[in-house]
PDBML (XML) file of the C-alpha atoms, coordinates in Angstrom:
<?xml version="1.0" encoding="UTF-8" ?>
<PDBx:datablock datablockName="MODEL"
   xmlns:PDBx="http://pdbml.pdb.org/schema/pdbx-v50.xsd"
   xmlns:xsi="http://www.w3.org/2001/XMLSchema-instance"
   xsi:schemaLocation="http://pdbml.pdb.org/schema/pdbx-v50.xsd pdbx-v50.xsd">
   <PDBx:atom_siteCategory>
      <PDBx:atom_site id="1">
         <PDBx:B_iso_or_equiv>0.00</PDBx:B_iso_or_equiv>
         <PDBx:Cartn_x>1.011</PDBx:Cartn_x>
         <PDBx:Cartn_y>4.026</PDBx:Cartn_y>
         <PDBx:Cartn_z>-78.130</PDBx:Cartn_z>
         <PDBx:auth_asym_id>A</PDBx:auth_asym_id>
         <PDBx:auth_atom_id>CA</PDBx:auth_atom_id>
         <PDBx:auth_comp_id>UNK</PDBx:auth_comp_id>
         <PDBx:auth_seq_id>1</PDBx:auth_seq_id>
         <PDBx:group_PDB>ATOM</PDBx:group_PDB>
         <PDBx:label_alt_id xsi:nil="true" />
         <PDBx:label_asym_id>A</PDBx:label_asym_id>
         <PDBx:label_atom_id>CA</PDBx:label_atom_id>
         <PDBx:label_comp_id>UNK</PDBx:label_comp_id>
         <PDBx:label_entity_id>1</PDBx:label_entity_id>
         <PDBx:label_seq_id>1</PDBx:label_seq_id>
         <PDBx:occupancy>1.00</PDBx:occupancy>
         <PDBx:pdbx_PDB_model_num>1</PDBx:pdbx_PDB_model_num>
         <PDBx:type_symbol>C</PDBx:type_symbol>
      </PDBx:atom_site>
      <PDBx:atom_site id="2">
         <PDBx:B_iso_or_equiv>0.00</PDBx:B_iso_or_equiv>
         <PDBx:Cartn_x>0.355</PDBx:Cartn_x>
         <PDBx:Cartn_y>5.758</PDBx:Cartn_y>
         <PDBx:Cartn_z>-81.751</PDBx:Cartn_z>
         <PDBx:auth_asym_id>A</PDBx:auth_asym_id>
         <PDBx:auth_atom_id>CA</PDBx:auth_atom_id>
         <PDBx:auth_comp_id>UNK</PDBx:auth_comp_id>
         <PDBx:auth_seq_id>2</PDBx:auth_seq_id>
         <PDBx:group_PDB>ATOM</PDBx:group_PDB>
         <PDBx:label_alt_id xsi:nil="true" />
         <PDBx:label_asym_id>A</PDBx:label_asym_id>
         <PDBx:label_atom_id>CA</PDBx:label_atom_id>
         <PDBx:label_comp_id>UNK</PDBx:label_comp_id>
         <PDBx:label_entity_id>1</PDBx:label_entity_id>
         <PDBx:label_seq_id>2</PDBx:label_seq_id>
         <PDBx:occupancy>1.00</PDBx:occupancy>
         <PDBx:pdbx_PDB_model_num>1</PDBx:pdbx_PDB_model_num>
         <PDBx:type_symbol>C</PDBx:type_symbol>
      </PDBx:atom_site>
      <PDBx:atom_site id="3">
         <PDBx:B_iso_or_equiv>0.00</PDBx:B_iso_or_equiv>
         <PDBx:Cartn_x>3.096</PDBx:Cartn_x>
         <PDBx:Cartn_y>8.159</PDBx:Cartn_y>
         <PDBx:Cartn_z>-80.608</PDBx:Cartn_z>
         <PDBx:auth_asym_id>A</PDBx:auth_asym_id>
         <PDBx:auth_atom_id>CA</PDBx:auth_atom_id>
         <PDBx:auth_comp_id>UNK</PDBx:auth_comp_id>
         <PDBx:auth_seq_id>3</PDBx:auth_seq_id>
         <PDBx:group_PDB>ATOM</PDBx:group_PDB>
         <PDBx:label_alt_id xsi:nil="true" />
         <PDBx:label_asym_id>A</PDBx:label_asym_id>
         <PDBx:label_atom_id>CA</PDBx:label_atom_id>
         <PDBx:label_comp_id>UNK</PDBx:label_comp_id>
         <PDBx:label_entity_id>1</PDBx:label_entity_id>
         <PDBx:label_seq_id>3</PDBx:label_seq_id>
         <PDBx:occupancy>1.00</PDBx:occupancy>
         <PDBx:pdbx_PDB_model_num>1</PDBx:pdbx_PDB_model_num>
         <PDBx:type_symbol>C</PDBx:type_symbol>
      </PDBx:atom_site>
      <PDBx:atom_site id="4">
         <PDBx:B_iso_or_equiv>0.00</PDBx:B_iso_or_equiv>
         <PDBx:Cartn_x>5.545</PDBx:Cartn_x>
         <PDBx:Cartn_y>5.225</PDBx:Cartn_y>
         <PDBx:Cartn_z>-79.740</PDBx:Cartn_z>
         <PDBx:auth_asym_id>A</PDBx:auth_asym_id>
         <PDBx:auth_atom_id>CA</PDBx:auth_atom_id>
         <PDBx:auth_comp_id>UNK</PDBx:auth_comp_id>
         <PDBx:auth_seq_id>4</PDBx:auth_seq_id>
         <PDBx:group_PDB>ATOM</PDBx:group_PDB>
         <PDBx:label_alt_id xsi:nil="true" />
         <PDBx:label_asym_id>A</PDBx:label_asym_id>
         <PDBx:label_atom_id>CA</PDBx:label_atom_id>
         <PDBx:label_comp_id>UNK</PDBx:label_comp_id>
         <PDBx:label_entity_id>1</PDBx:label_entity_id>
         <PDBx:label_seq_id>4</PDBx:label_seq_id>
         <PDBx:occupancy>1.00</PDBx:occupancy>
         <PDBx:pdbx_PDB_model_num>1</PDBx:pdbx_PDB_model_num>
         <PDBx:type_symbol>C</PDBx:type_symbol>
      </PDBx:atom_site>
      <PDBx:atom_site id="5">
         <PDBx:B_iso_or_equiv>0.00</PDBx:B_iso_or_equiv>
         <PDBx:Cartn_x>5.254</PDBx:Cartn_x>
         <PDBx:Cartn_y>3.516</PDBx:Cartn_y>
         <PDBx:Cartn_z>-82.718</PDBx:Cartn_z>
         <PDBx:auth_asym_id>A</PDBx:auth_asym_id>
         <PDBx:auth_atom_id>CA</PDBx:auth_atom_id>
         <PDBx:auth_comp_id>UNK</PDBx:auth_comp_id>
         <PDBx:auth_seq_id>5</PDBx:auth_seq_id>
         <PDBx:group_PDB>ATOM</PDBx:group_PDB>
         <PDBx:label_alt_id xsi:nil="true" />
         <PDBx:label_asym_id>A</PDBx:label_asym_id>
         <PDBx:label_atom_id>CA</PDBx:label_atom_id>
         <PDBx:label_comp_id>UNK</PDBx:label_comp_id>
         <PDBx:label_entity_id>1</PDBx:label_entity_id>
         <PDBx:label_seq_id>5</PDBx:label_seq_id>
         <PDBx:occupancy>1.00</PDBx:occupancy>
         <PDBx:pdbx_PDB_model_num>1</PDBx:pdbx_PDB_model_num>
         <PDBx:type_symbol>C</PDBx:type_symbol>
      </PDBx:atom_site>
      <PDBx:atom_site id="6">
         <PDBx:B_iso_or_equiv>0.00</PDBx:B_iso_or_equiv>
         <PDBx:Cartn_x>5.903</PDBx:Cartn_x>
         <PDBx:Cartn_y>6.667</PDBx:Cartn_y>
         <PDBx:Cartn_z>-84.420</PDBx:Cartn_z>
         <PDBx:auth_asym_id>A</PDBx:auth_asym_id>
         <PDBx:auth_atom_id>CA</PDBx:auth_atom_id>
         <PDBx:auth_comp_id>UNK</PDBx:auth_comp_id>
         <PDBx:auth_seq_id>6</PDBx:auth_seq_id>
         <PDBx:group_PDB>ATOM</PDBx:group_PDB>
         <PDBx:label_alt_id xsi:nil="true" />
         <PDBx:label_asym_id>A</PDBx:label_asym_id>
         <PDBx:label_atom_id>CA</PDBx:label_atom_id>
         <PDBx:label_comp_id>UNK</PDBx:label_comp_id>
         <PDBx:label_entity_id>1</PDBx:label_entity_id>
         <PDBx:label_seq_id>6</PDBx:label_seq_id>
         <PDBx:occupancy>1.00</PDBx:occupancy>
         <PDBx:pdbx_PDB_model_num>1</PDBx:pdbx_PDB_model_num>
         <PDBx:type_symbol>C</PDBx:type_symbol>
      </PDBx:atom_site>
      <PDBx:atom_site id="7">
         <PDBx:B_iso_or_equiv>0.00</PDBx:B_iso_or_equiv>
         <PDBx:Cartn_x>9.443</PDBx:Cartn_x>
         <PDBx:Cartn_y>6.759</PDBx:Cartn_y>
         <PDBx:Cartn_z>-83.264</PDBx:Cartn_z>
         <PDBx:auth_asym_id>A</PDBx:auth_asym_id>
         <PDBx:auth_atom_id>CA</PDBx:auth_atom_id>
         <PDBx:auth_comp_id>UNK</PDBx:auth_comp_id>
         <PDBx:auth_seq_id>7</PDBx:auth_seq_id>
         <PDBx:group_PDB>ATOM</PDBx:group_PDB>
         <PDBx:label_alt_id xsi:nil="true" />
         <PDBx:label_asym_id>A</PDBx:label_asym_id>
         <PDBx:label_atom_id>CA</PDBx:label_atom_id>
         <PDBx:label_comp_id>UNK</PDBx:label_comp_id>
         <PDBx:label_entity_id>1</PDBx:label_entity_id>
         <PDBx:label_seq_id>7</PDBx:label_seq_id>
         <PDBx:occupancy>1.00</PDBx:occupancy>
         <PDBx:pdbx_PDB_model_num>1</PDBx:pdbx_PDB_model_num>
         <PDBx:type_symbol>C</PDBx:type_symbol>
      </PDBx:atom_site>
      <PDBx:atom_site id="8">
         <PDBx:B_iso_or_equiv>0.00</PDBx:B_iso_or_equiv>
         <PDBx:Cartn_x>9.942</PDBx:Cartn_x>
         <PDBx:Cartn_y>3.235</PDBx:Cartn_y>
         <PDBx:Cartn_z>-83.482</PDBx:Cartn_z>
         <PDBx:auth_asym_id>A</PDBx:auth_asym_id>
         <PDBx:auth_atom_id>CA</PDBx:auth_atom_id>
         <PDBx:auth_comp_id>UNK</PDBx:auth_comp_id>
         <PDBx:auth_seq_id>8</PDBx:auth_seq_id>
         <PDBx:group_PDB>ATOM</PDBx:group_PDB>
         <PDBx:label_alt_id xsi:nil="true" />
         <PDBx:label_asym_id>A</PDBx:label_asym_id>
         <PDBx:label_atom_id>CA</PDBx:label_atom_id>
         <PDBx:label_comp_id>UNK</PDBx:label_comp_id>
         <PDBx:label_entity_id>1</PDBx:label_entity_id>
         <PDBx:label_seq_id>8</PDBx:label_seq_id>
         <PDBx:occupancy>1.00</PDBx:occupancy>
         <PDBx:pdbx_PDB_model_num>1</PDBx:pdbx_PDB_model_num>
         <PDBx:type_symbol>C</PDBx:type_symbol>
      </PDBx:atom_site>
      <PDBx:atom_site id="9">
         <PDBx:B_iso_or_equiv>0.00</PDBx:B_iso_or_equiv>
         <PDBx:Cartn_x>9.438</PDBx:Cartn_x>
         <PDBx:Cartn_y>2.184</PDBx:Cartn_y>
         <PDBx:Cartn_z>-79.865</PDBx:Cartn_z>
         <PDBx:auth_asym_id>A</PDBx:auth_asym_id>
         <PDBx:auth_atom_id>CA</PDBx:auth_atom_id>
         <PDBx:auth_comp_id>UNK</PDBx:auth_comp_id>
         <PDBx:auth_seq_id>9</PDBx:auth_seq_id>
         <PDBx:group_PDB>ATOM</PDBx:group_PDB>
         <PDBx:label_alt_id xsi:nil="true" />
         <PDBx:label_asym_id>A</PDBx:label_asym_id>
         <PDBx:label_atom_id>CA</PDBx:label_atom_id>
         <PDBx:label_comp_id>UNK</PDBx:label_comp_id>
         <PDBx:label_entity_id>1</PDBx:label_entity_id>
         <PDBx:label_seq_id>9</PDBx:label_seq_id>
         <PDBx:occupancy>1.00</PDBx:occupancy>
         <PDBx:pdbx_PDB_model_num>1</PDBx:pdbx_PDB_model_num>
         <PDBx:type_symbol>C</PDBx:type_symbol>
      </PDBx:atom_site>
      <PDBx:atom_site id="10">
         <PDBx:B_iso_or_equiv>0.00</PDBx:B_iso_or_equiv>
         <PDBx:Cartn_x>7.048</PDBx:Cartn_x>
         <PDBx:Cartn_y>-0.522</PDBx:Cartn_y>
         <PDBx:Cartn_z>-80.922</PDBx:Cartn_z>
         <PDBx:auth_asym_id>A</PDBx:auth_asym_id>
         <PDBx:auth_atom_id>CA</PDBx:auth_atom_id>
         <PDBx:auth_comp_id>UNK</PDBx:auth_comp_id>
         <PDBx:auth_seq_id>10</PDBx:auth_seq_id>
         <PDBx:group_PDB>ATOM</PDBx:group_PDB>
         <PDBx:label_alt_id xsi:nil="true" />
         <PDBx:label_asym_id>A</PDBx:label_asym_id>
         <PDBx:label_atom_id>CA</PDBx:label_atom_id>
         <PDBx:label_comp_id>UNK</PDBx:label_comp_id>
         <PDBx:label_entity_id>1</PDBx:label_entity_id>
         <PDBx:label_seq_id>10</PDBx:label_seq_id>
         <PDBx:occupancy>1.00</PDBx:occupancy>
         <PDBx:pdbx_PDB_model_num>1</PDBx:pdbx_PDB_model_num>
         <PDBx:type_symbol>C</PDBx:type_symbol>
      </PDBx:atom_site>
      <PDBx:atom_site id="11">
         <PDBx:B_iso_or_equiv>0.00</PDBx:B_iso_or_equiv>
         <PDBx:Cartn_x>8.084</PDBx:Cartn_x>
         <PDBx:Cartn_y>-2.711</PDBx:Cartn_y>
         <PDBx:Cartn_z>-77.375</PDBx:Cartn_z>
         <PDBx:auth_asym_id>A</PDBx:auth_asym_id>
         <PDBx:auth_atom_id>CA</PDBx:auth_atom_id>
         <PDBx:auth_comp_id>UNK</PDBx:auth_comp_id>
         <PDBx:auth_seq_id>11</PDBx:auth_seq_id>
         <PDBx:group_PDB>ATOM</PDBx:group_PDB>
         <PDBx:label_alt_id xsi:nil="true" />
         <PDBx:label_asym_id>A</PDBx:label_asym_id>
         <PDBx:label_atom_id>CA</PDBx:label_atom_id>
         <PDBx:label_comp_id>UNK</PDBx:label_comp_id>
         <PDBx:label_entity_id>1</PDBx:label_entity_id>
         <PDBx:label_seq_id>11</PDBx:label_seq_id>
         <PDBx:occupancy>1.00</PDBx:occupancy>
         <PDBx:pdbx_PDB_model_num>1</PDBx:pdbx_PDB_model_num>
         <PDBx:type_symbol>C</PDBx:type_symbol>
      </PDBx:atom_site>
      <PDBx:atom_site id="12">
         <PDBx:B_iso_or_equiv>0.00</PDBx:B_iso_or_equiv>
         <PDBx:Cartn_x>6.742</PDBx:Cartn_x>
         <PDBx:Cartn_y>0.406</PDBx:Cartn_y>
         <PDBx:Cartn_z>-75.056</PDBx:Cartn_z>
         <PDBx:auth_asym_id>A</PDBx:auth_asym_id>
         <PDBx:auth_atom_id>CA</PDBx:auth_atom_id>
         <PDBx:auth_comp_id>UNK</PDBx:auth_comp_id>
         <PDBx:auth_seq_id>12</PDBx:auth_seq_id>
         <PDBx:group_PDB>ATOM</PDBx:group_PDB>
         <PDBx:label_alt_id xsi:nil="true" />
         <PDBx:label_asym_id>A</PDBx:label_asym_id>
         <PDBx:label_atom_id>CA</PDBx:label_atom_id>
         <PDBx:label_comp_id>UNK</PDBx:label_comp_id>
         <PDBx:label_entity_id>1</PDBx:label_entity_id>
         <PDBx:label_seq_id>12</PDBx:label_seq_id>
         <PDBx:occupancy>1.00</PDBx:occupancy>
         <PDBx:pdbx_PDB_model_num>1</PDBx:pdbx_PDB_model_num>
         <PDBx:type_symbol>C</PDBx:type_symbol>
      </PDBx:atom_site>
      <PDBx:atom_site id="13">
         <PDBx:B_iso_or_equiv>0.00</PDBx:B_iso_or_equiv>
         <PDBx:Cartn_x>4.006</PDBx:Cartn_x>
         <PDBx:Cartn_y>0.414</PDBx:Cartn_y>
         <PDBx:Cartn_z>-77.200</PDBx:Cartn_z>
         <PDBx:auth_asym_id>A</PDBx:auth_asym_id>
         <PDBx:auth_atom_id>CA</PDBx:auth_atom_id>
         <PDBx:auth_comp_id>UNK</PDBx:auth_comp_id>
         <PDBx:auth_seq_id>13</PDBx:auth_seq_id>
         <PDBx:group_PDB>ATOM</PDBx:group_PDB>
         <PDBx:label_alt_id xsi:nil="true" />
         <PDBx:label_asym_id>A</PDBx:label_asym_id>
         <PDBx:label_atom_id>CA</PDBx:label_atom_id>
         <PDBx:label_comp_id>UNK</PDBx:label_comp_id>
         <PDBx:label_entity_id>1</PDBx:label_entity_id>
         <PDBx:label_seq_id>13</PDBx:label_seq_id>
         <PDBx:occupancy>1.00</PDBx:occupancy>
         <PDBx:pdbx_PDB_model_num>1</PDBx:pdbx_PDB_model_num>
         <PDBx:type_symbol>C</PDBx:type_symbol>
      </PDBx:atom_site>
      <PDBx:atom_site id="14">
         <PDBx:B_iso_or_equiv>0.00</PDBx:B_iso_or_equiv>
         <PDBx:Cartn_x>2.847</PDBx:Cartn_x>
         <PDBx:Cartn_y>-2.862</PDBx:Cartn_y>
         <PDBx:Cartn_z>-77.461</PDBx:Cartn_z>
         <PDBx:auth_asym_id>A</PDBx:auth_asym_id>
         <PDBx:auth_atom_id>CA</PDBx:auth_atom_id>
         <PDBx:auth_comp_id>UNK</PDBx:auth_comp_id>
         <PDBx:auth_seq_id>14</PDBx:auth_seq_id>
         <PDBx:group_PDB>ATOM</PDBx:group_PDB>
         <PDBx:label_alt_id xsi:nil="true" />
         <PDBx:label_asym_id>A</PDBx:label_asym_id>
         <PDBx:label_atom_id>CA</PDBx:label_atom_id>
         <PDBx:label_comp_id>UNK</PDBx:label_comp_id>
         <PDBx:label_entity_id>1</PDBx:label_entity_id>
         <PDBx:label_seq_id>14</PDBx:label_seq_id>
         <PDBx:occupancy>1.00</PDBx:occupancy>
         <PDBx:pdbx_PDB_model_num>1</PDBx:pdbx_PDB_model_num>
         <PDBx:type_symbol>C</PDBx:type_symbol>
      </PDBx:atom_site>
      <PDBx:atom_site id="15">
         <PDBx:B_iso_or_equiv>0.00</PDBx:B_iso_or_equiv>
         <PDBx:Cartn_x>3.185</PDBx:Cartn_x>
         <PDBx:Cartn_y>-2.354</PDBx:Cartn_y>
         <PDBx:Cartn_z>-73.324</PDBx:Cartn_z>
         <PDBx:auth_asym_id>A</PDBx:auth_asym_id>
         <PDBx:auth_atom_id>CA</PDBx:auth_atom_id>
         <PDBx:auth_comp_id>UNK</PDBx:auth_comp_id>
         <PDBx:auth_seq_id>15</PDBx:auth_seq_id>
         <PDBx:group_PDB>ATOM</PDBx:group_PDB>
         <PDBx:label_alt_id xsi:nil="true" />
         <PDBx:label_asym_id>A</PDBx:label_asym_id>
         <PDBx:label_atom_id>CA</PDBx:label_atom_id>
         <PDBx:label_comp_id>UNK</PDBx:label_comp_id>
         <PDBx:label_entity_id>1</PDBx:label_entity_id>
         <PDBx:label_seq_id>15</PDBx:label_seq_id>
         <PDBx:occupancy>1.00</PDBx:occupancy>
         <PDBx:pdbx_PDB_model_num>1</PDBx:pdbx_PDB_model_num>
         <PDBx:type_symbol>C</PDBx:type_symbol>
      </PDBx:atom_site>
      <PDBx:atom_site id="16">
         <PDBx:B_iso_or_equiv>0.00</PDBx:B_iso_or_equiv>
         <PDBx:Cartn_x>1.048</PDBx:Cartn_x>
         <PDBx:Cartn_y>0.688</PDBx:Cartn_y>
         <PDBx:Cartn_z>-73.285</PDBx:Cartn_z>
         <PDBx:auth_asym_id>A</PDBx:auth_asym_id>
         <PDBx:auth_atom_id>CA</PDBx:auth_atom_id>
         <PDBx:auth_comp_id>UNK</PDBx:auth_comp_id>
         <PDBx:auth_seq_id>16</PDBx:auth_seq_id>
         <PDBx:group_PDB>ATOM</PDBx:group_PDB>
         <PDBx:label_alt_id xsi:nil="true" />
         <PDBx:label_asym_id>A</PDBx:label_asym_id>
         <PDBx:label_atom_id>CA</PDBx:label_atom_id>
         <PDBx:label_comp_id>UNK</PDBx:label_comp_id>
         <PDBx:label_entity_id>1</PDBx:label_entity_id>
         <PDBx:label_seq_id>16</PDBx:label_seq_id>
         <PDBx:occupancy>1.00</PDBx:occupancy>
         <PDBx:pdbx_PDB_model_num>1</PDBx:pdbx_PDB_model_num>
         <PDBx:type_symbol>C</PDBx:type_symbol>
      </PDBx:atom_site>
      <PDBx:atom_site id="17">
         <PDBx:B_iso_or_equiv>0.00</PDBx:B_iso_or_equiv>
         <PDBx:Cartn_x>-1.616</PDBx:Cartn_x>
         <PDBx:Cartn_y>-1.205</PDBx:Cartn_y>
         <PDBx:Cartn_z>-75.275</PDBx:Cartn_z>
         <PDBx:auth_asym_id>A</PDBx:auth_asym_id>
         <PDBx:auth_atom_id>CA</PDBx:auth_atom_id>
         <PDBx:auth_comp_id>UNK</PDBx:auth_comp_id>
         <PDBx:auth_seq_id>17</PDBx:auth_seq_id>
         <PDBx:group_PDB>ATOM</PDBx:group_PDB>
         <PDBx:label_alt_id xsi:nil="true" />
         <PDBx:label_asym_id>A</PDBx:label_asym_id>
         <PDBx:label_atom_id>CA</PDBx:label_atom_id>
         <PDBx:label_comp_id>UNK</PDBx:label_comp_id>
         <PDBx:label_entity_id>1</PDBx:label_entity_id>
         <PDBx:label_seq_id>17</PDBx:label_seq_id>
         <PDBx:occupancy>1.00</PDBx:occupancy>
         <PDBx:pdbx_PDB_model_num>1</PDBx:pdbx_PDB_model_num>
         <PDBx:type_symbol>C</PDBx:type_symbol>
      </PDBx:atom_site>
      <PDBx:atom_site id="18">
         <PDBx:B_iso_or_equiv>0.00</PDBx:B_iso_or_equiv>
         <PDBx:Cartn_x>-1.724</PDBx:Cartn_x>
         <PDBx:Cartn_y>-3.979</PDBx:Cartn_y>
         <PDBx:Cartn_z>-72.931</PDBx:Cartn_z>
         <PDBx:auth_asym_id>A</PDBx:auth_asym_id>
         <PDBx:auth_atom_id>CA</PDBx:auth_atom_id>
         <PDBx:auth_comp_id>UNK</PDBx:auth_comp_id>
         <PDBx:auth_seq_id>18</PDBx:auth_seq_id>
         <PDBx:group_PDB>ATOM</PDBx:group_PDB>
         <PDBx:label_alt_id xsi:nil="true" />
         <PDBx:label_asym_id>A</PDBx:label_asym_id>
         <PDBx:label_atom_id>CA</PDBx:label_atom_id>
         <PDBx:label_comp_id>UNK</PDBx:label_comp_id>
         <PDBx:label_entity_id>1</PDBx:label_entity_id>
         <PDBx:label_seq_id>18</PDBx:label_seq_id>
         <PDBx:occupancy>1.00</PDBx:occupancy>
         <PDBx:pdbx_PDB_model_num>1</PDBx:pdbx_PDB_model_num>
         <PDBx:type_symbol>C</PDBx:type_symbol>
      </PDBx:atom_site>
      <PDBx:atom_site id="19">
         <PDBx:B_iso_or_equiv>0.00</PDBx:B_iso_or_equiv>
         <PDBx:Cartn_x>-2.657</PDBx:Cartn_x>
         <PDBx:Cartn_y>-1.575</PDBx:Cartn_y>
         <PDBx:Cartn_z>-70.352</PDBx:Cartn_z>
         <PDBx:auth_asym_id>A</PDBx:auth_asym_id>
         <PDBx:auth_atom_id>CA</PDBx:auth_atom_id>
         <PDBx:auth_comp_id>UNK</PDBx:auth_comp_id>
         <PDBx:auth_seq_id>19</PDBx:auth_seq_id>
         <PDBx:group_PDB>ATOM</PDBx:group_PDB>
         <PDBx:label_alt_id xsi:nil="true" />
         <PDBx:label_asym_id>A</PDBx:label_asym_id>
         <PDBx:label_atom_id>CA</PDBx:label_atom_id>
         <PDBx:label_comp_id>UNK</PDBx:label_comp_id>
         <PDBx:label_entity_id>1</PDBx:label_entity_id>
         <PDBx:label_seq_id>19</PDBx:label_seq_id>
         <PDBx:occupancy>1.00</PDBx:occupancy>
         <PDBx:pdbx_PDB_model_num>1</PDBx:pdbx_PDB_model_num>
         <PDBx:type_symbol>C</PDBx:type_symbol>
      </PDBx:atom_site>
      <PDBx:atom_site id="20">
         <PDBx:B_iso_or_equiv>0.00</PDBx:B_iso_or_equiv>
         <PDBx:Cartn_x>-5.182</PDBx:Cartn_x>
         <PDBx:Cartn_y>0.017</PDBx:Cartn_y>
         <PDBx:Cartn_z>-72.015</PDBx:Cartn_z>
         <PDBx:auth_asym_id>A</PDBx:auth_asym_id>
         <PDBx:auth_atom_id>CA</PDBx:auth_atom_id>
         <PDBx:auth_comp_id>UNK</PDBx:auth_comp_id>
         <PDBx:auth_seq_id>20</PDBx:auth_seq_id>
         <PDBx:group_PDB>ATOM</PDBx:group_PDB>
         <PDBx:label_alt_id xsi:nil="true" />
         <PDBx:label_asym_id>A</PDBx:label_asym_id>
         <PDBx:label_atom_id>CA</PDBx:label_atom_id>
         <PDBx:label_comp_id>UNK</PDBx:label_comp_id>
         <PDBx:label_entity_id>1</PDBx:label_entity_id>
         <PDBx:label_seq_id>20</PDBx:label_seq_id>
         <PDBx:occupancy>1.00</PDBx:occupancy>
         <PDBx:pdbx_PDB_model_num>1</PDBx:pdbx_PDB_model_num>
         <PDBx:type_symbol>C</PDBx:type_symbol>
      </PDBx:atom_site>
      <PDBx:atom_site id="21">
         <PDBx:B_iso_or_equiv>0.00</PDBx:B_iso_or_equiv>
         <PDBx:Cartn_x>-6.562</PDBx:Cartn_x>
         <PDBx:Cartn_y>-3.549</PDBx:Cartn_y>
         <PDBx:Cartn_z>-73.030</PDBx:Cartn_z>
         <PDBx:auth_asym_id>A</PDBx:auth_asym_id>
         <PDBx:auth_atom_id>CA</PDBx:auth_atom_id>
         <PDBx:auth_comp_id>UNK</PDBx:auth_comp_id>
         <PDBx:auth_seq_id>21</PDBx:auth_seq_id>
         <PDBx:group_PDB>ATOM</PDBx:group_PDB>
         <PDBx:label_alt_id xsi:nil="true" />
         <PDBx:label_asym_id>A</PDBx:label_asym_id>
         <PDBx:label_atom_id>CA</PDBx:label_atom_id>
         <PDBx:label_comp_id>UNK</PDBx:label_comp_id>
         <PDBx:label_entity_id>1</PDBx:label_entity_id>
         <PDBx:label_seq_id>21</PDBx:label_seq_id>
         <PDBx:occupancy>1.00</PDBx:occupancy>
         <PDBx:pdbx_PDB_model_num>1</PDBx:pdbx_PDB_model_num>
         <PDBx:type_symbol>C</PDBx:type_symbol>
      </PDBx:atom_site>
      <PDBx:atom_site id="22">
         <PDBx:B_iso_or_equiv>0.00</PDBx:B_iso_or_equiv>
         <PDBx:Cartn_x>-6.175</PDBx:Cartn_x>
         <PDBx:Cartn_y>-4.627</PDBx:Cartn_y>
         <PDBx:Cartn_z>-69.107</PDBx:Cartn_z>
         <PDBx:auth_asym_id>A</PDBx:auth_asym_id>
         <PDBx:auth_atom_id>CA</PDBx:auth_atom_id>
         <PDBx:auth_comp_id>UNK</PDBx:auth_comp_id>
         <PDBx:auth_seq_id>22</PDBx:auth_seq_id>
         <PDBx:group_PDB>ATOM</PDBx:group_PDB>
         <PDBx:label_alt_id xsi:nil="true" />
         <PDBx:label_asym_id>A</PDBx:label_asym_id>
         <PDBx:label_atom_id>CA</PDBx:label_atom_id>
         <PDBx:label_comp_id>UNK</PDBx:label_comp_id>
         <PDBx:label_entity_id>1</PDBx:label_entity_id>
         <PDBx:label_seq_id>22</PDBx:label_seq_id>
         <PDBx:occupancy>1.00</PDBx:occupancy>
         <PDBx:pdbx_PDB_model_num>1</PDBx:pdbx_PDB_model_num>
         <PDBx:type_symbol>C</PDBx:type_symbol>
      </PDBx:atom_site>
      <PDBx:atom_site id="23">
         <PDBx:B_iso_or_equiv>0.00</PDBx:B_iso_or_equiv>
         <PDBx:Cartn_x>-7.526</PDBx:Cartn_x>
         <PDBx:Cartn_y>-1.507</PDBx:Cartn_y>
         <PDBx:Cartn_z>-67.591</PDBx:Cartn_z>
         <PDBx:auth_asym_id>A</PDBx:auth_asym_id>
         <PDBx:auth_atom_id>CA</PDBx:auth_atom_id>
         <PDBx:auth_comp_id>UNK</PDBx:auth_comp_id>
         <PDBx:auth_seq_id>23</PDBx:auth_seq_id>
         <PDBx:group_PDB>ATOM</PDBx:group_PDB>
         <PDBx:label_alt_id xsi:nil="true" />
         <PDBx:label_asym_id>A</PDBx:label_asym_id>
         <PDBx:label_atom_id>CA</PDBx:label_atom_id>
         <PDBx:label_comp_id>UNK</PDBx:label_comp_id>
         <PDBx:label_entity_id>1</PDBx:label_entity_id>
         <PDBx:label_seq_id>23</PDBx:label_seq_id>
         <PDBx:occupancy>1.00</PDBx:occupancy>
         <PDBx:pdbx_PDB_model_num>1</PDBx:pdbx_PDB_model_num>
         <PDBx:type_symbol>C</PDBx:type_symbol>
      </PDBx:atom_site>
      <PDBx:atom_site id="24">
         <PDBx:B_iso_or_equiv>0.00</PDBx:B_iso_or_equiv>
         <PDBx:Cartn_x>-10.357</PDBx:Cartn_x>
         <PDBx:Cartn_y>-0.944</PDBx:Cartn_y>
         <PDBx:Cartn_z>-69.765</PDBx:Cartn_z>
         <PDBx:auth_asym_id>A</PDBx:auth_asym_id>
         <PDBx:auth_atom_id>CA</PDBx:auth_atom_id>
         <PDBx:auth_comp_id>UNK</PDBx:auth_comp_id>
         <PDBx:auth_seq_id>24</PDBx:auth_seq_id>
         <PDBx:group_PDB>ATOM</PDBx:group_PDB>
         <PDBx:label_alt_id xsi:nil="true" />
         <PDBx:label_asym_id>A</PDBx:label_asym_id>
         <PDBx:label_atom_id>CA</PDBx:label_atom_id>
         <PDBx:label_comp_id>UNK</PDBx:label_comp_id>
         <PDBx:label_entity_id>1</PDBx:label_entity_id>
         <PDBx:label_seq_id>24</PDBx:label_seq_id>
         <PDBx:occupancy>1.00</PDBx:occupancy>
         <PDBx:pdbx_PDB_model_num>1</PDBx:pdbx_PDB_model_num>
         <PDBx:type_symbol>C</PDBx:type_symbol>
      </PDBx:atom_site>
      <PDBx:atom_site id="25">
         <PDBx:B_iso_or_equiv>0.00</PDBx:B_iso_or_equiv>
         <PDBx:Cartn_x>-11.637</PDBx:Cartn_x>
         <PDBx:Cartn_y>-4.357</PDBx:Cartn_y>
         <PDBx:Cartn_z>-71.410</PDBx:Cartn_z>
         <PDBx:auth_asym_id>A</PDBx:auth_asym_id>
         <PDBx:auth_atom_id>CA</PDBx:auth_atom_id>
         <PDBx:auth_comp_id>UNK</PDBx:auth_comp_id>
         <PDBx:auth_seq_id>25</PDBx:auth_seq_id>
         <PDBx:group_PDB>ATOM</PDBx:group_PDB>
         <PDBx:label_alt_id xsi:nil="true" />
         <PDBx:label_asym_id>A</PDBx:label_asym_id>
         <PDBx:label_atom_id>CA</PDBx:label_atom_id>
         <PDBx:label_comp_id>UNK</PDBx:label_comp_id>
         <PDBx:label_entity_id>1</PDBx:label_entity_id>
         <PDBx:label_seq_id>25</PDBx:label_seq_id>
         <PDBx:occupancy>1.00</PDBx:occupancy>
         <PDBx:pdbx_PDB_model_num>1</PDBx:pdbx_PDB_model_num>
         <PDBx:type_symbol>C</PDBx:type_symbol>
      </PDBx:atom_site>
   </PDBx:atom_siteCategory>
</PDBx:datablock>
């Protein structure tokens, strides 16, 4: 996600944070 946002990809990496927030609460 830091990586993401670092080239301005902020929707994938909003995406990859929900993930990490769904798969490990």
């Amino acid at each position: 996600s830091r990586a993401l946002t670092m080239i301005n990809r902020e929707s994938e990496a909003i995406s990859t944070l929900q993930k990490l927030i769904s798969e490990y609460p």
